[in-house]
C-alpha atoms as a PDB file:
ATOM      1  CA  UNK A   1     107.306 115.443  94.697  1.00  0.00           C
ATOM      2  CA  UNK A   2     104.000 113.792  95.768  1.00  0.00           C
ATOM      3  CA  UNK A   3     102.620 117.529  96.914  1.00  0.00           C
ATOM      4  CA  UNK A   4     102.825 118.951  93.898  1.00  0.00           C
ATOM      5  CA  UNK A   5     100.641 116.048  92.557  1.00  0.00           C
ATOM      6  CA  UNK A   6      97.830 116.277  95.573  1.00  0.00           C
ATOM      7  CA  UNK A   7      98.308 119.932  94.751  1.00  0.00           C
ATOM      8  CA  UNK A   8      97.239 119.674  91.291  1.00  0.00           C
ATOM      9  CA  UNK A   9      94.264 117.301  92.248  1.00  0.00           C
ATOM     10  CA  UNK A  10      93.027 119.727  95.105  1.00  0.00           C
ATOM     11  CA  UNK A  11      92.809 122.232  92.692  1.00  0.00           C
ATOM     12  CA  UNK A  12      90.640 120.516  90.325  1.00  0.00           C
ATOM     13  CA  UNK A  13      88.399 119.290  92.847  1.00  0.00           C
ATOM     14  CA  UNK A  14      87.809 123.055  93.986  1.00  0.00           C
ATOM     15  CA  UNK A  15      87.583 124.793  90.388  1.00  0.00           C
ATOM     16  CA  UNK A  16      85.269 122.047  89.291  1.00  0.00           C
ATOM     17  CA  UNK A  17      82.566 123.567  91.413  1.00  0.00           C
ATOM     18  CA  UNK A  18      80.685 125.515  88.866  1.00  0.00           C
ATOM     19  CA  UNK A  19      80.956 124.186  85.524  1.00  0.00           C
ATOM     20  CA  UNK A  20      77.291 124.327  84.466  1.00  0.00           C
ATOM     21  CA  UNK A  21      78.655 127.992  82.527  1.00  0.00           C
ATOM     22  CA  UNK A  22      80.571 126.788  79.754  1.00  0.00           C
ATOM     23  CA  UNK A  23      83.861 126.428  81.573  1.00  0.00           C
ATOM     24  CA  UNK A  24      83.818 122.897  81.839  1.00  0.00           C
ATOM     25  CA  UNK A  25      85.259 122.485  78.148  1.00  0.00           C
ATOM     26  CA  UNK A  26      88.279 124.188  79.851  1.00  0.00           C
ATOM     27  CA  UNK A  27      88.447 122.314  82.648  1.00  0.00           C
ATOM     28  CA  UNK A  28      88.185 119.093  80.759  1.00  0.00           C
ATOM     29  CA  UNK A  29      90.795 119.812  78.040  1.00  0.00           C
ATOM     30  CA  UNK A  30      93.036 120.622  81.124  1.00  0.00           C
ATOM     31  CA  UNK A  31      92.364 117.228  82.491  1.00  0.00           C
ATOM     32  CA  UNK A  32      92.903 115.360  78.946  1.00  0.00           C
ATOM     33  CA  UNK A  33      96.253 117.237  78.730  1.00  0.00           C
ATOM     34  CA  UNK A  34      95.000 118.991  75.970  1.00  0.00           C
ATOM     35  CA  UNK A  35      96.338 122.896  77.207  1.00  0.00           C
ATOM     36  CA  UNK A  36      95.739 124.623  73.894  1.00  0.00           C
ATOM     37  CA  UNK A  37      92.014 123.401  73.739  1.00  0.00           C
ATOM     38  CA  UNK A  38      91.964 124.264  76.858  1.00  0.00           C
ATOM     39  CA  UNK A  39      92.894 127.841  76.636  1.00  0.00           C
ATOM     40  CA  UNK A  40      90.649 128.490  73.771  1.00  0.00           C
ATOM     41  CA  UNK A  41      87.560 126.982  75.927  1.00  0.00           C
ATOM     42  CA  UNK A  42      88.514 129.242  78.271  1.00  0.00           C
ATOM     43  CA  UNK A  43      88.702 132.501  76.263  1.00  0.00           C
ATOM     44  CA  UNK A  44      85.437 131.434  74.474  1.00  0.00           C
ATOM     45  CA  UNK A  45      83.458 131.231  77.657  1.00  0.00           C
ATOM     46  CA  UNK A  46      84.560 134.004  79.417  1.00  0.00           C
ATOM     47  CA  UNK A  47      82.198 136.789  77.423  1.00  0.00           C
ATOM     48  CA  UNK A  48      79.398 134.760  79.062  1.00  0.00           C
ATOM     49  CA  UNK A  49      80.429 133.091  81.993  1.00  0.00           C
ATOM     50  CA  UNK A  50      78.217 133.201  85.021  1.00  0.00           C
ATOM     51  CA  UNK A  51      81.589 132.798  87.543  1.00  0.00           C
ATOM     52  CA  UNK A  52      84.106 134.540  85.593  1.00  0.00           C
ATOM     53  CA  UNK A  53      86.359 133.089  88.468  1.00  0.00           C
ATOM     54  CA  UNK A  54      86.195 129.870  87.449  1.00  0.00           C
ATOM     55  CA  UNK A  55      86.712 130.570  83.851  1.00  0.00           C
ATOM     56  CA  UNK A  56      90.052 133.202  84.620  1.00  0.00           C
ATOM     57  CA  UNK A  57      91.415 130.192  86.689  1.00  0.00           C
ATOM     58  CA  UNK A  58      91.196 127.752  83.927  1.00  0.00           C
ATOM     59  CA  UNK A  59      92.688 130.085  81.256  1.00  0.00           C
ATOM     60  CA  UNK A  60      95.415 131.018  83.605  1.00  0.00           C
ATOM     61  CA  UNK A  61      96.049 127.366  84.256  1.00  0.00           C
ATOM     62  CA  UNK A  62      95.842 126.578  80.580  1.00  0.00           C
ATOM     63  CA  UNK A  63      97.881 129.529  79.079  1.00  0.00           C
ATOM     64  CA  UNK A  64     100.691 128.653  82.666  1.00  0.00           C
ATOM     65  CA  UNK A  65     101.023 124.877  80.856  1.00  0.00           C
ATOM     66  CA  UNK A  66     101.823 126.313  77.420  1.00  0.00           C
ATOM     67  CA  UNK A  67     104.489 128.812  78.361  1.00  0.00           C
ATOM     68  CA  UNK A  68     102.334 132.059  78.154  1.00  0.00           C
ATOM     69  CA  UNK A  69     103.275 133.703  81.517  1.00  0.00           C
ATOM     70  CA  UNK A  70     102.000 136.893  81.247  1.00  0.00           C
ATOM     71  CA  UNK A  71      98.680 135.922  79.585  1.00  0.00           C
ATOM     72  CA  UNK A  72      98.493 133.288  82.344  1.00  0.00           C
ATOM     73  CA  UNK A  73      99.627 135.687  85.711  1.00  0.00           C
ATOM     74  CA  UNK A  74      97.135 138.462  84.449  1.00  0.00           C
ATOM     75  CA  UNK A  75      94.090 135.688  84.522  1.00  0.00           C
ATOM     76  CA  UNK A  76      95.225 134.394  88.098  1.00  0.00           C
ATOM     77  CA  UNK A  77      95.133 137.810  88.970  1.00  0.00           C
ATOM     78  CA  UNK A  78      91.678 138.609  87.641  1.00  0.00           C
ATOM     79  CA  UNK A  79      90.486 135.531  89.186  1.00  0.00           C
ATOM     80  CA  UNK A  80      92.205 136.072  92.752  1.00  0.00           C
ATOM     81  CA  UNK A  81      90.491 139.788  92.364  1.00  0.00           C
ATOM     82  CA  UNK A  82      86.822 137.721  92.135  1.00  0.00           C
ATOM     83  CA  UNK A  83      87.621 135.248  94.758  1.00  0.00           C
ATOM     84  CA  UNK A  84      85.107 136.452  97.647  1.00  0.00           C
ATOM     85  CA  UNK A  85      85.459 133.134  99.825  1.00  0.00           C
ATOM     86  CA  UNK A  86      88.748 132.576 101.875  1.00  0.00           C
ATOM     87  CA  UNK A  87      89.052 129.309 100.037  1.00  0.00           C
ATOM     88  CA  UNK A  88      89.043 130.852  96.877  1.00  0.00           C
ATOM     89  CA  UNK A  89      91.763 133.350  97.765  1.00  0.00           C
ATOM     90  CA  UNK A  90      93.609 130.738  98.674  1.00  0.00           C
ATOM     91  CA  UNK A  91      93.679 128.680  95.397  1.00  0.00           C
ATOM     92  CA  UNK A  92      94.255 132.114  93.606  1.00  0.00           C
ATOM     93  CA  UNK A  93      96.982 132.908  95.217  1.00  0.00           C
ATOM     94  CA  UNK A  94      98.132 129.217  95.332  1.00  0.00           C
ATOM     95  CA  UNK A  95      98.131 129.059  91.267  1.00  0.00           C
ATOM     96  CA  UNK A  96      99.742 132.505  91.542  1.00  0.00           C
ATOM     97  CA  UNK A  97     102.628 131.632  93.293  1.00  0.00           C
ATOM     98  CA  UNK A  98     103.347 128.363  90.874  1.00  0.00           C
ATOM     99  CA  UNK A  99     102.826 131.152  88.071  1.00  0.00           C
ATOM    100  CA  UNK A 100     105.453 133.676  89.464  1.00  0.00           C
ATOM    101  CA  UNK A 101     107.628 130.415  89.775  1.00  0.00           C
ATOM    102  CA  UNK A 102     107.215 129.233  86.418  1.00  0.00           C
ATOM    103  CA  UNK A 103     108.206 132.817  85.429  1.00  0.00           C
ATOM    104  CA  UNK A 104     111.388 132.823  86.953  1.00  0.00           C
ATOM    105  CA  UNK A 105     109.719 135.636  89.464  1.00  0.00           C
ATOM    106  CA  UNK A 106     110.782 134.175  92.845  1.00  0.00           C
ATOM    107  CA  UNK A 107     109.813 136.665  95.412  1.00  0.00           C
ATOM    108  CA  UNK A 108     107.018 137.481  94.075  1.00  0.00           C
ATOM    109  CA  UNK A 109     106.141 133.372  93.978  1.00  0.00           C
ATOM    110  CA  UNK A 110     107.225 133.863  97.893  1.00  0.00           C
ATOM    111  CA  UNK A 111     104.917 136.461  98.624  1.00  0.00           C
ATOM    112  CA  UNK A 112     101.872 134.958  96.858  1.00  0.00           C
ATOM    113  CA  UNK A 113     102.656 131.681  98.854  1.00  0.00           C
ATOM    114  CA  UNK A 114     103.296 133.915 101.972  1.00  0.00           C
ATOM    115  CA  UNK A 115      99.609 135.543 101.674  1.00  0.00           C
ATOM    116  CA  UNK A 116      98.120 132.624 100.933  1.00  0.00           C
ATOM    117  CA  UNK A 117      99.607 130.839 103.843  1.00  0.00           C
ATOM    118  CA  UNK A 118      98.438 133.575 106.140  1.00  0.00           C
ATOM    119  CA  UNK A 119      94.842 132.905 104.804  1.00  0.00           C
ATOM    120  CA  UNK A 120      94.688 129.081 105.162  1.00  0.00           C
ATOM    121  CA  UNK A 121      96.125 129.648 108.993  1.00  0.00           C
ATOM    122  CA  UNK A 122      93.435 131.949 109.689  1.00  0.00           C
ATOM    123  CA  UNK A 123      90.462 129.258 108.343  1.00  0.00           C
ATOM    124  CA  UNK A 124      92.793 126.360 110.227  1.00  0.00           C
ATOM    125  CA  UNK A 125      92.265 124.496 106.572  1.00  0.00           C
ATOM    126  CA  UNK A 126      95.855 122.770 107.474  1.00  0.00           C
ATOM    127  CA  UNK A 127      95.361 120.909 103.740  1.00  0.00           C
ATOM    128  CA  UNK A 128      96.196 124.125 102.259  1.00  0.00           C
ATOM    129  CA  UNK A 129      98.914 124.991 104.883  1.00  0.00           C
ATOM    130  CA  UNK A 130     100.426 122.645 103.923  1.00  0.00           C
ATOM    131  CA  UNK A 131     100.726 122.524 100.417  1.00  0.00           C
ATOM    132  CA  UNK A 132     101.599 126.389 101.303  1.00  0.00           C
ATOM    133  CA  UNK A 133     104.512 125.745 103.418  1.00  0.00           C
ATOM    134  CA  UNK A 134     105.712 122.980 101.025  1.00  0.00           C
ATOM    135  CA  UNK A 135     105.677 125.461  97.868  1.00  0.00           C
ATOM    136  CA  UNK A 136     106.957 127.759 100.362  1.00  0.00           C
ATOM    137  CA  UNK A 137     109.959 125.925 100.790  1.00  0.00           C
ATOM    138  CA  UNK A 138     110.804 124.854  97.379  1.00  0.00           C
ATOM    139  CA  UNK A 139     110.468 128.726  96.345  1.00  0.00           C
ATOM    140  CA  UNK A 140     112.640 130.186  99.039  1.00  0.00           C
ATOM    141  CA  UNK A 141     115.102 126.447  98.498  1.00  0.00           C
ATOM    142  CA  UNK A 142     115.135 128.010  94.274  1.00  0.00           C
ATOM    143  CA  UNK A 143     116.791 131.301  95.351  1.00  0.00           C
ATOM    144  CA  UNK A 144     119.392 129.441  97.793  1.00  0.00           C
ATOM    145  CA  UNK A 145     117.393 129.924 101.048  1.00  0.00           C
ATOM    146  CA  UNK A 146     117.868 126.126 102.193  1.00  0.00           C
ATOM    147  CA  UNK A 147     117.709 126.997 105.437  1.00  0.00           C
ATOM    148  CA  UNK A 148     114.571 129.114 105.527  1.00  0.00           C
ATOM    149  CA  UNK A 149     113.407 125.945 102.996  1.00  0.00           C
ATOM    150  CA  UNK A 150     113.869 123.424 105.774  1.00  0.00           C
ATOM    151  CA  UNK A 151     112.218 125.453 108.345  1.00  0.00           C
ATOM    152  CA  UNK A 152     108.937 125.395 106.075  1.00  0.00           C
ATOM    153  CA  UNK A 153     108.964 121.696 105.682  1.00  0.00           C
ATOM    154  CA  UNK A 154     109.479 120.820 109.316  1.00  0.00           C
ATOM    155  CA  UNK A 155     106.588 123.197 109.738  1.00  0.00           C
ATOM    156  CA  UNK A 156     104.820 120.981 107.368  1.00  0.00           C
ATOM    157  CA  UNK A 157     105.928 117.636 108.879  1.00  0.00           C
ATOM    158  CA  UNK A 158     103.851 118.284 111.781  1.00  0.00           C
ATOM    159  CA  UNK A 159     101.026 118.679 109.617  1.00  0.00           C
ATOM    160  CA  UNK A 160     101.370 115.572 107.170  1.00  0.00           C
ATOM    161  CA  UNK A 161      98.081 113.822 107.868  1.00  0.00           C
ATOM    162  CA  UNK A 162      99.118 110.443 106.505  1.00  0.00           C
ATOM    163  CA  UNK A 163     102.084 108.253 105.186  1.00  0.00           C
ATOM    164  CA  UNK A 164     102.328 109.489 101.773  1.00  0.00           C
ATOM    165  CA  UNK A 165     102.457 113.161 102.738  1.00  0.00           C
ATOM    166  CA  UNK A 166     104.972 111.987 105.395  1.00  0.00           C
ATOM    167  CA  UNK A 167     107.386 110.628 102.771  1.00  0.00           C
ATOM    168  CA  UNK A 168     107.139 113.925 100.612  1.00  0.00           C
ATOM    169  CA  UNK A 169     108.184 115.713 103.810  1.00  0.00           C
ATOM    170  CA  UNK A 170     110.743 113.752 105.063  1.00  0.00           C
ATOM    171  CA  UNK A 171     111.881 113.888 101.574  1.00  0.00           C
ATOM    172  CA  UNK A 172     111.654 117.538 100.970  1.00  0.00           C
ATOM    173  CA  UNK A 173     113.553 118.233 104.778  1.00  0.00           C
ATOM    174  CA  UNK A 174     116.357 115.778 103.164  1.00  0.00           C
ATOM    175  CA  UNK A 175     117.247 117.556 100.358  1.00  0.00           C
ATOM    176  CA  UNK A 176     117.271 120.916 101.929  1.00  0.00           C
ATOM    177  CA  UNK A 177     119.712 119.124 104.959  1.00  0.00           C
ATOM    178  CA  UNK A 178     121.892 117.775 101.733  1.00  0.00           C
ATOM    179  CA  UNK A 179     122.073 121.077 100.450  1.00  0.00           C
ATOM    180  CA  UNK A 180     123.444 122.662 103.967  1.00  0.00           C
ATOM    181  CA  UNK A 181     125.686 120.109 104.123  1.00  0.00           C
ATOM    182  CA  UNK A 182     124.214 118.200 107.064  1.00  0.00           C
ATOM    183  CA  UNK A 183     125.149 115.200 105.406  1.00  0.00           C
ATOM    184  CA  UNK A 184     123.669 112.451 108.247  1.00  0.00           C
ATOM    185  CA  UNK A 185     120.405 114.413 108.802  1.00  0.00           C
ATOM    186  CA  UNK A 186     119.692 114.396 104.964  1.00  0.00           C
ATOM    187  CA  UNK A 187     120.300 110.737 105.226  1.00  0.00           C
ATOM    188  CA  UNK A 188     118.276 109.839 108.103  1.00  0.00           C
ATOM    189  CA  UNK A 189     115.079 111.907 106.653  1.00  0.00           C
ATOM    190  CA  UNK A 190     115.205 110.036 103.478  1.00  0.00           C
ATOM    191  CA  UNK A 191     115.747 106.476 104.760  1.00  0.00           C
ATOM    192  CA  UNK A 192     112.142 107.329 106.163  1.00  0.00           C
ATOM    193  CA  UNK A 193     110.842 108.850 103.316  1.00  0.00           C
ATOM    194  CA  UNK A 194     111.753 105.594 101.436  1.00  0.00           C
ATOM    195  CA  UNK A 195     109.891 103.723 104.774  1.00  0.00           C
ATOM    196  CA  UNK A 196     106.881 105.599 103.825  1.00  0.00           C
ATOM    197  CA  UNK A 197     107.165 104.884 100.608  1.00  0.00           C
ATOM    198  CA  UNK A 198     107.587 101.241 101.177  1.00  0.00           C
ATOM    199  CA  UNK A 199     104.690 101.192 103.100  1.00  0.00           C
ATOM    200  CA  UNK A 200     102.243 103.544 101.413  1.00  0.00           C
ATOM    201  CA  UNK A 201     103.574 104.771  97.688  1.00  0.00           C
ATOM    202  CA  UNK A 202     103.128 103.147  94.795  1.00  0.00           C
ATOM    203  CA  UNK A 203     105.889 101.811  92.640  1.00  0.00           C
ATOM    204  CA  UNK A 204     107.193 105.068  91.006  1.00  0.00           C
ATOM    205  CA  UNK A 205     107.443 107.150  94.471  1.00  0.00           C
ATOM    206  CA  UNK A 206     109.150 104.385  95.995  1.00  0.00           C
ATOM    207  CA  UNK A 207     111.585 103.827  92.850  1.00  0.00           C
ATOM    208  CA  UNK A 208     112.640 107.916  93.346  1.00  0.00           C
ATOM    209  CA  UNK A 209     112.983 107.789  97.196  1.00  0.00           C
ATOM    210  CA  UNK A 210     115.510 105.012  97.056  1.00  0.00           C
ATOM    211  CA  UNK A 211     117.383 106.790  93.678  1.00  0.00           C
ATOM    212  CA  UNK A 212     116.983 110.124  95.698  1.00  0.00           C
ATOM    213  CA  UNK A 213     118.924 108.368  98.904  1.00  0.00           C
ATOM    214  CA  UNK A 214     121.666 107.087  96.906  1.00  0.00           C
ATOM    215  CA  UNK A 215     122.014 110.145  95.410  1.00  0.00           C
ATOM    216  CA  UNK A 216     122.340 112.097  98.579  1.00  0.00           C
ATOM    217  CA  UNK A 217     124.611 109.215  99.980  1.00  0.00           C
ATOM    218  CA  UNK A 218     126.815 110.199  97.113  1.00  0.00           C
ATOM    219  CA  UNK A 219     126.727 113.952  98.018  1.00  0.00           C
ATOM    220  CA  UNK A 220     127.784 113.045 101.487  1.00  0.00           C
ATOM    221  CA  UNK A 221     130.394 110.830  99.851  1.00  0.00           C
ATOM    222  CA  UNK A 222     129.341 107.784 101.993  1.00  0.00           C
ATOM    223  CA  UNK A 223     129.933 105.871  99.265  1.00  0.00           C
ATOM    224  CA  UNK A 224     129.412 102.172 101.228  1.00  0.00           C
ATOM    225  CA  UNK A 225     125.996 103.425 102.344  1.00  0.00           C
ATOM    226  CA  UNK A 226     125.085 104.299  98.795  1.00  0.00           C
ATOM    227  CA  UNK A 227     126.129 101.145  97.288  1.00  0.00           C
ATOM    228  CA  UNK A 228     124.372  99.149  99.783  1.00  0.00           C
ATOM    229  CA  UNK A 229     120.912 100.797  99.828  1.00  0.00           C
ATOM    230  CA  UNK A 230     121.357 100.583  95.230  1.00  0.00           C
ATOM    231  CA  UNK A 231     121.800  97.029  96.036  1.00  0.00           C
ATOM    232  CA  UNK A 232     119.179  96.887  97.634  1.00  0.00           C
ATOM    233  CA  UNK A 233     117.256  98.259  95.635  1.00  0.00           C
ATOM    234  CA  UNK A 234     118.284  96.658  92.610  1.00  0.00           C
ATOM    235  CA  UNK A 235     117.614  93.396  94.044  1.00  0.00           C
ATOM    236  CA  UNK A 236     113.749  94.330  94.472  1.00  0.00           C
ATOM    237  CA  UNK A 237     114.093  96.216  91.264  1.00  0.00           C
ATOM    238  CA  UNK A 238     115.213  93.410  89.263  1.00  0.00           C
ATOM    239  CA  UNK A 239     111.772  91.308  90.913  1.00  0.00           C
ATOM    240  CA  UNK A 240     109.439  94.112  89.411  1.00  0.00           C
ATOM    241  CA  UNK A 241     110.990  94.147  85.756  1.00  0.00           C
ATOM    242  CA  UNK A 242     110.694  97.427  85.594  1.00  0.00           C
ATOM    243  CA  UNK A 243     113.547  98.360  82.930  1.00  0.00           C
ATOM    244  CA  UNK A 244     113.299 102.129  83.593  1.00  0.00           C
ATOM    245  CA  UNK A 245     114.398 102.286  87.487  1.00  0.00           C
ATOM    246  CA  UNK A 246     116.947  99.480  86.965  1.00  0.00           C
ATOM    247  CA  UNK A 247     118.438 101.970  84.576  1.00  0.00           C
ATOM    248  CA  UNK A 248     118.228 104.834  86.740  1.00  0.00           C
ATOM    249  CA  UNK A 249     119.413 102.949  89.607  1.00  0.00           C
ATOM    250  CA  UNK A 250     122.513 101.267  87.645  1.00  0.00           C
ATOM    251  CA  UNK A 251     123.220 104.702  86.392  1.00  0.00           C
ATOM    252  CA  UNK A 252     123.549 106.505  89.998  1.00  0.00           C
ATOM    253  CA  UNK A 253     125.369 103.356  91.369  1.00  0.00           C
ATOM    254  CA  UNK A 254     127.823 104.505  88.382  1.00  0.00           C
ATOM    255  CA  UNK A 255     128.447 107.884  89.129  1.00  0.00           C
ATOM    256  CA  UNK A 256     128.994 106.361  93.041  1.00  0.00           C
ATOM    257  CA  UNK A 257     131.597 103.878  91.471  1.00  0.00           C
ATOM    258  CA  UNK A 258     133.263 106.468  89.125  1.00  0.00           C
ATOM    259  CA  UNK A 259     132.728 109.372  92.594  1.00  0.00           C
ATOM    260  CA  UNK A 260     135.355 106.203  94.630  1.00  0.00           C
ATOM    261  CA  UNK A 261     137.378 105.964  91.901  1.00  0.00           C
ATOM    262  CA  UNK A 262     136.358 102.224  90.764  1.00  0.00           C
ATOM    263  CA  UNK A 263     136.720 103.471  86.730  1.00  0.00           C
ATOM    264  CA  UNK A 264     136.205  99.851  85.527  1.00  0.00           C
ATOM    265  CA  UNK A 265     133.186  99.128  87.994  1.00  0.00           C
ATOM    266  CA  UNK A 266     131.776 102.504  86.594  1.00  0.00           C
ATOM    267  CA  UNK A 267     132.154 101.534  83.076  1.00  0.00           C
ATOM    268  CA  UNK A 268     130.811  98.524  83.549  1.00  0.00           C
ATOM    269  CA  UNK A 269     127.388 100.336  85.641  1.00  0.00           C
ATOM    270  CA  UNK A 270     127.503 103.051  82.774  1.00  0.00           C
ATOM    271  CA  UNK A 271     127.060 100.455  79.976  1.00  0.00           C
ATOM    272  CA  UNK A 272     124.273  98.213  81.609  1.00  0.00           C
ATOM    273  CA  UNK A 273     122.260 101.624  82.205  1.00  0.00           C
ATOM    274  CA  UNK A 274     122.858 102.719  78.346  1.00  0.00           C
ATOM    275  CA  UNK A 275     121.854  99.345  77.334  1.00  0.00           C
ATOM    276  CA  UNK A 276     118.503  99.616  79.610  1.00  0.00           C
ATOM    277  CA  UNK A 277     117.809 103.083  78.630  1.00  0.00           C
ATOM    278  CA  UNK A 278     118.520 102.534  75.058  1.00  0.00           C
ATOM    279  CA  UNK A 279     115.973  99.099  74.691  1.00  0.00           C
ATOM    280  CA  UNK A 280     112.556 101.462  76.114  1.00  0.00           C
ATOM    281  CA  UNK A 281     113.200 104.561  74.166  1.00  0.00           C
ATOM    282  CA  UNK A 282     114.284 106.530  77.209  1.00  0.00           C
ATOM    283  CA  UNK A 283     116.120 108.887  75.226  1.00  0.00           C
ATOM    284  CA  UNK A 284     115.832 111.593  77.954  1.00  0.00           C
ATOM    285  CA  UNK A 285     117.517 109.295  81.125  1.00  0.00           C
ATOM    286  CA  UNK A 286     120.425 108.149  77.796  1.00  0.00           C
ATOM    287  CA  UNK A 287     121.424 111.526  77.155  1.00  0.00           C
ATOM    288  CA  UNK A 288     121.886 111.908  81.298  1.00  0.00           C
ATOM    289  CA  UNK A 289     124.139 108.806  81.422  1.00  0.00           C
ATOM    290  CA  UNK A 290     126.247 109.684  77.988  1.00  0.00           C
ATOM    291  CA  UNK A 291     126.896 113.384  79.461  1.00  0.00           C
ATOM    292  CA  UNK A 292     127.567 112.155  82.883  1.00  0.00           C
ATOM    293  CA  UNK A 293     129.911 109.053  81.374  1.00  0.00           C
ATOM    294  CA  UNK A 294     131.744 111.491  79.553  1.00  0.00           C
ATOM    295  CA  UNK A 295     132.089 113.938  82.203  1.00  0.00           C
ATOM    296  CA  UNK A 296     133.493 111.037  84.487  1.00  0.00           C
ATOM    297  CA  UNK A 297     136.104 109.939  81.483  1.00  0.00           C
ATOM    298  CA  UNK A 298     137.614 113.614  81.896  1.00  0.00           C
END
């Protein structure tokens, strides 16, 4: 979701603040993808680095993106131990919590988000609040809390400060309705995340609200409602050219044909997706539509 991406970007803004010590080679390998450089920039200018901060939150960042968890939760941790500034705390623990997640170490993901939470309310920075309750929520929605998820991100709702945050909350208070079952709350939160998305997102986010509402349409089993919105959206789809979402779009409207029991409208969805998927290399979204063509010829 969108937050995770602002989340990202926040970060870099904030740990880009003292790179005159031989940490910006870290920082900028991070930012050309290139983790591994990354990592060794970072262990190379901690010896000497002025703000050792700075340097233990770009190794932990760097060793987080190549799968070293322990390597990366003990720099965090040396660099939320530095952090003098609430604002710094609050990044810390921030890039903790995504750690602990990344780890497969829920609660202690929820506490980190917890404390940091607690900080950003006391400096009323309601940025970070939100970005807190939104991690929040997707931590306590991984270990089947969906209601204490959905309280989180109607906490953040109130705080969304423009149209694109709105959409990643509406969207977020959606899936965590879907998951309790509230089948026409989840429905009407999306429909206005794809709104916002209309009106603010670019392409991609809008593509994924509109999958992600005939998706939960499907869950619901309001099957109608699902193919009408795919319509939809395949007819503004099919004006963009954009081969990828067609696929994904023809490939949920699918598994809604094969969910009613329309077997030869399914096959017929299944094969234009495969077709689409196959022509762009998408070899990830092919494997998706095989397994889930197969599972629906059971």
């Amino acid at each position: 979701m969108r937050c995770k991406l602002l989340l990202v970007i926040g970060l870099f803004f904030f740990t880009n603040s003292a790179l005159a010590d031989g940490v910006d080679g870290c920082n900028q390998a991070l930012e050309a993808g290139d983790a591994a450089k990354a990592m060794t920039q970072a262990q190379e200018a901690l010896p000497s680095a002025v703000n050792k901060r700075e340097a233990y939150l770009c190794l932990g960042r760097a060793a987080g993106e190549l799968g070293k968890h322990e390597e990366a939760l003990a720099a965090l941790q040396s660099a939320e131990k530095l952090s003098a500034q609430p604002v710094e705390r609050i990044i810390a623990l921030t890039l903790l919590g995504n750690q602990y997640r990344e780890a497969k170490n829920t609660p202690q993901a929820i506490e980190a988000y917890r404390q940091s939470l607690e900080i950003a309310r006391a400096e009323k920075n309601t940025g970070f609040e939100l970005i807190n309750l939104n991690q929040l929520g997707a931590a306590l929605e991984k270990s089947g809390e969906a209601g204490s998820a959905l309280e989180q991100y109607q906490l953040g709702l109130k705080l969304a400060a423009n149209d694109n945050e709105r959409a990643d909350s509406h969207a977020r208070i959606a899936a965590a309705n879907s998951l309790l079952g509230q089948h026409d709350k989840a429905i009407e939160h999306q429909l206005k995340s794809v709104l916002f998305e209309e009106r603010a997102g670019d392409f991609n986010h809008y593509a994924y609200a509109n999958i992600e509402l005939g998706r939960i349409c499907l869950v619901a089993k309001q099957y109608a409602d699902a193919e009408k919105w795919l319509g939809k959206f395949l007819g503004a789809i099919a004006e963009a050219g954009d081969s990828y979402w067609q696929a994904k779009a023809r490939f949920m409207l699918a598994q809604v044909k094969s969910a009613k029991g329309a077997g030869n409208e399914a096959k017929s969805e299944f094969s234009q997706a495969r077709a689409m998927a196959q022509r762009i290399g998408a070899n990830q979204l092919l494997g998706e539509i095989n397994k889930a063509e197969s599972a629906a010829a059971m």
